[in-house]
Protein backbone atom coordinates (compact mmCIF):
# COMPACT_ATOMS: atom_id res chain seq x y z
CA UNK A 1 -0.21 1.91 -38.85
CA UNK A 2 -3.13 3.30 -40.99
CA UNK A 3 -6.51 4.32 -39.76
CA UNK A 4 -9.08 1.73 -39.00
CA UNK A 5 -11.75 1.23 -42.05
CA UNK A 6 -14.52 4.29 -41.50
CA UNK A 7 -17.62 3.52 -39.96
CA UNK A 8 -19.83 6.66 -40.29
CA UNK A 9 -20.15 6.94 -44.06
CA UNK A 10 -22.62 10.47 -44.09
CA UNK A 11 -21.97 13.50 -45.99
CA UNK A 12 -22.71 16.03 -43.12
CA UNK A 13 -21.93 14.71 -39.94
CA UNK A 14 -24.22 13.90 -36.58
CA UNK A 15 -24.69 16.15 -33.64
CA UNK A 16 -24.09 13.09 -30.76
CA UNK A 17 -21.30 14.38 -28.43
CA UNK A 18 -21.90 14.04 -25.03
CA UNK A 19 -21.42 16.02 -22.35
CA UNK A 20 -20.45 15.21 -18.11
CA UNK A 21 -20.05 17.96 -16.25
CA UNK A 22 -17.27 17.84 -13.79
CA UNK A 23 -19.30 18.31 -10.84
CA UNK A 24 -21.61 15.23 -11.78
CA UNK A 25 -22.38 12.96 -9.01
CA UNK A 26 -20.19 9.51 -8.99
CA UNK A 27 -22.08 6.30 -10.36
CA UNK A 28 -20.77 4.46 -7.59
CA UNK A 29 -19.44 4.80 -3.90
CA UNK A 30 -17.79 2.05 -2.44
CA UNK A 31 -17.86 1.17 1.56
CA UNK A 32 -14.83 2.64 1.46
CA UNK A 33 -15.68 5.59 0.53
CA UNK A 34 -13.73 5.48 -2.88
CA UNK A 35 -15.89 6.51 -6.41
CA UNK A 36 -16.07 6.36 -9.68
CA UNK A 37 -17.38 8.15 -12.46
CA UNK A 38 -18.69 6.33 -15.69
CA UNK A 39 -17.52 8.69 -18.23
CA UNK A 40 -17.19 6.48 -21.43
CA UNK A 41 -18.64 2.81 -21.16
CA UNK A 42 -18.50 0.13 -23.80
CA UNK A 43 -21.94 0.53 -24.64
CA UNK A 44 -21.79 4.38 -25.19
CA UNK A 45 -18.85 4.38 -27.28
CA UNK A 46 -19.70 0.75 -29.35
CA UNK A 47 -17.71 -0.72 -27.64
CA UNK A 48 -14.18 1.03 -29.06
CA UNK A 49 -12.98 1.90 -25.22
CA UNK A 50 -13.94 2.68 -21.48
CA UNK A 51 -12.73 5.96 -19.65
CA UNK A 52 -13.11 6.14 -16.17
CA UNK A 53 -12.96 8.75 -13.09
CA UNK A 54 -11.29 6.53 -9.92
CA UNK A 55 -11.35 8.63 -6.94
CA UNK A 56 -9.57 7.23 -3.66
CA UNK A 57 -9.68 8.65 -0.23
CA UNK A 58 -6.54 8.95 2.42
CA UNK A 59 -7.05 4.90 3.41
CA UNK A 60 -4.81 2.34 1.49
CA UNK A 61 -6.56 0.62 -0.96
CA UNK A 62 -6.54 -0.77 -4.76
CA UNK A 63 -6.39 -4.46 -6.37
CA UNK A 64 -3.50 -6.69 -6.45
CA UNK A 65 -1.56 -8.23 -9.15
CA UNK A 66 -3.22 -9.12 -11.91
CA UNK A 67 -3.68 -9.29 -16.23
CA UNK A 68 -6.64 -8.97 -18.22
CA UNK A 69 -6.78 -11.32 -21.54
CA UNK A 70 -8.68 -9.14 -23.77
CA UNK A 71 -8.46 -5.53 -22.99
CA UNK A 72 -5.55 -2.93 -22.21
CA UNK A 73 -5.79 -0.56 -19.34
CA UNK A 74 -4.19 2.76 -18.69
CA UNK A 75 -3.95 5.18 -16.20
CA UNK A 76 -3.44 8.80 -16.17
CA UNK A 77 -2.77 10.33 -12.47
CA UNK A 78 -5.32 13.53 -12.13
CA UNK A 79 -4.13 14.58 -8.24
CA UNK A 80 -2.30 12.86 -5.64
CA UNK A 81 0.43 9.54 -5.60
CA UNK A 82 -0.61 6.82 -6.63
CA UNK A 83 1.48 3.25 -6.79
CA UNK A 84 1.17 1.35 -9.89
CA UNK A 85 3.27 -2.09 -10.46
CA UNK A 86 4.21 -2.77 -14.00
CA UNK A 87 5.42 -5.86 -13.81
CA UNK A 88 8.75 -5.43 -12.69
CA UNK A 89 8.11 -2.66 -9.98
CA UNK A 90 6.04 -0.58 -8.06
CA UNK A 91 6.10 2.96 -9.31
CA UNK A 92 5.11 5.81 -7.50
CA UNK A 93 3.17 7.75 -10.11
CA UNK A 94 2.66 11.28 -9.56
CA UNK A 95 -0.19 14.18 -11.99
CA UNK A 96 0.47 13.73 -15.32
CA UNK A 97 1.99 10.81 -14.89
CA UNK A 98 0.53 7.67 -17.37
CA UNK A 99 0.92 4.65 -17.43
CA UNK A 100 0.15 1.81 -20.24
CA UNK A 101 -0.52 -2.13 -19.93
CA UNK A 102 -1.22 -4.30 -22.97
CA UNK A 103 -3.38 -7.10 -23.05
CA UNK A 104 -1.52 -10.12 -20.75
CA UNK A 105 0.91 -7.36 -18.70
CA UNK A 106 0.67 -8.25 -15.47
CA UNK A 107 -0.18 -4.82 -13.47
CA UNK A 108 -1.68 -3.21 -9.99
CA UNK A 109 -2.02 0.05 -8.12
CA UNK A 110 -2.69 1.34 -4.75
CA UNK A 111 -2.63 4.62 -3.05
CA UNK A 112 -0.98 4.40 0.29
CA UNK A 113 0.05 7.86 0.56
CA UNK A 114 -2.34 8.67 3.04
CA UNK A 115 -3.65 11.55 1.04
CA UNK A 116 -6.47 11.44 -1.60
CA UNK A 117 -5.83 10.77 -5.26
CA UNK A 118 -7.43 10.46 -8.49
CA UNK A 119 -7.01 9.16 -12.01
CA UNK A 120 -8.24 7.92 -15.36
CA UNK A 121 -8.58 4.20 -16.39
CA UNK A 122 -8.78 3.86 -19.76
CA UNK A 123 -9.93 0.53 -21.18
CA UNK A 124 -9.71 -0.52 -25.08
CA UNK A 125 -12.06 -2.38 -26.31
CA UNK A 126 -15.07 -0.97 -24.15
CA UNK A 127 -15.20 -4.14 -22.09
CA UNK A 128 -17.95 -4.01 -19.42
CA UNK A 129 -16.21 -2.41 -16.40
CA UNK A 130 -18.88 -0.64 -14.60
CA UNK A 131 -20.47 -4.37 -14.24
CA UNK A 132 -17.24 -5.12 -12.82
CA UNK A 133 -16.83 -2.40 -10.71
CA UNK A 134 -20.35 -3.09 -9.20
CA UNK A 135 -19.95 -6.47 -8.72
CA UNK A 136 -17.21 -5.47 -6.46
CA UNK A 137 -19.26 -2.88 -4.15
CA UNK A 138 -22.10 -5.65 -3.91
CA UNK A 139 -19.65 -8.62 -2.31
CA UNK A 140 -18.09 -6.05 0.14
CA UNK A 141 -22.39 -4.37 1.04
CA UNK A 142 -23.54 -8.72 1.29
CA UNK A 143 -19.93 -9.61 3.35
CA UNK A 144 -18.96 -11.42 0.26
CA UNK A 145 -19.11 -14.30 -1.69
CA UNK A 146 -18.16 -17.87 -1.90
CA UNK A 147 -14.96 -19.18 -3.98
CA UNK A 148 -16.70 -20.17 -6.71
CA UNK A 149 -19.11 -17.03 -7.14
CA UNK A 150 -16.06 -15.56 -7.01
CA UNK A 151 -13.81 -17.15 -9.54
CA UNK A 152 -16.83 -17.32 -11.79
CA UNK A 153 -16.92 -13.32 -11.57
CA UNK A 154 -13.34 -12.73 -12.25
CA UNK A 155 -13.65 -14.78 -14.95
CA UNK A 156 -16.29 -13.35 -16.23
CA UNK A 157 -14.87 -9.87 -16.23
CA UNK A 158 -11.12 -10.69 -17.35
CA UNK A 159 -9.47 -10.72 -14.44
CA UNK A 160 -7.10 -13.12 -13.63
CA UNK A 161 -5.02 -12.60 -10.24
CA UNK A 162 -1.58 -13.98 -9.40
């Protein structure tokens, strides 16, 4: 591996870090009461990789099994269990704990502990998510959507259940 070709060529650098504090308000809330936090998208890091804050409450919840084509996701536990399926098996992940799926790898999580968790979902490239993600919370606030709206969405946003 070598590092990717540059693409700032300055002599003196930029000042253009940005800055969340941790007590920022989530971007969204679903029904549910689960949020997340839009702390990298696509479009704010040109589209190199995604980084989001998933927060669950106590209730069981999280998508099934399912791969993504063109973008890898990871997740990195913050608090609380959370069960992530690899392929093979449902792990219970624990803080700390991480968690890597290449393009194609067939992956889900949930949280039934019964307890609140959090964690990280990294996505490389900076696909779209947060469309994604609000897609979602509008079909569960309009008491959802037809088939085709439906399979139309996922495949709009890489997601391809089994």
């Amino acid at each position: 591996m070598t590092y990717p070709d540059p693409t700032y060529f300055g002599d003196k650098g930029e000042i253009n870090a940005t800055y969340r504090p941790a007590g920022h308000e989530p971007d969204l809330t679903y029904r549910s009461g689960n949020t997340v936090h839009y702390l990298a998208t696509g479009a704010s890091t040109n589209g190199q990789f995604g980084l989001y804050r998933w927060e669950m409450g106590p209730e069981p919840s999280g998508p099934g099994q399912h791969f993504h084509r063109s973008i890898s996701e990871s997740f990195f536990i913050l608090a609380g269990t959370v069960r992530i399926y690899d392929g093979a098996r449902w792990i219970d992940t624990e803080q700390g704990d991480f968690v890597h799926v290449p393009e194609g790898g067939i992956h889900a999580f949930r949280n039934e502990s019964g307890e609140p968790a959090s964690m990280l979902l990294h996505f490389a490239p900076g696909a779209p998510r947060e469309g994604y993600f609000e897609g979602l919370a509008e079909f569960a606030a309009s008491g959802g959507a037809s088939d085709e709206e439906l399979a139309a969405f996922y495949l709009r946003h890489d997601t391809f259940w089994l």
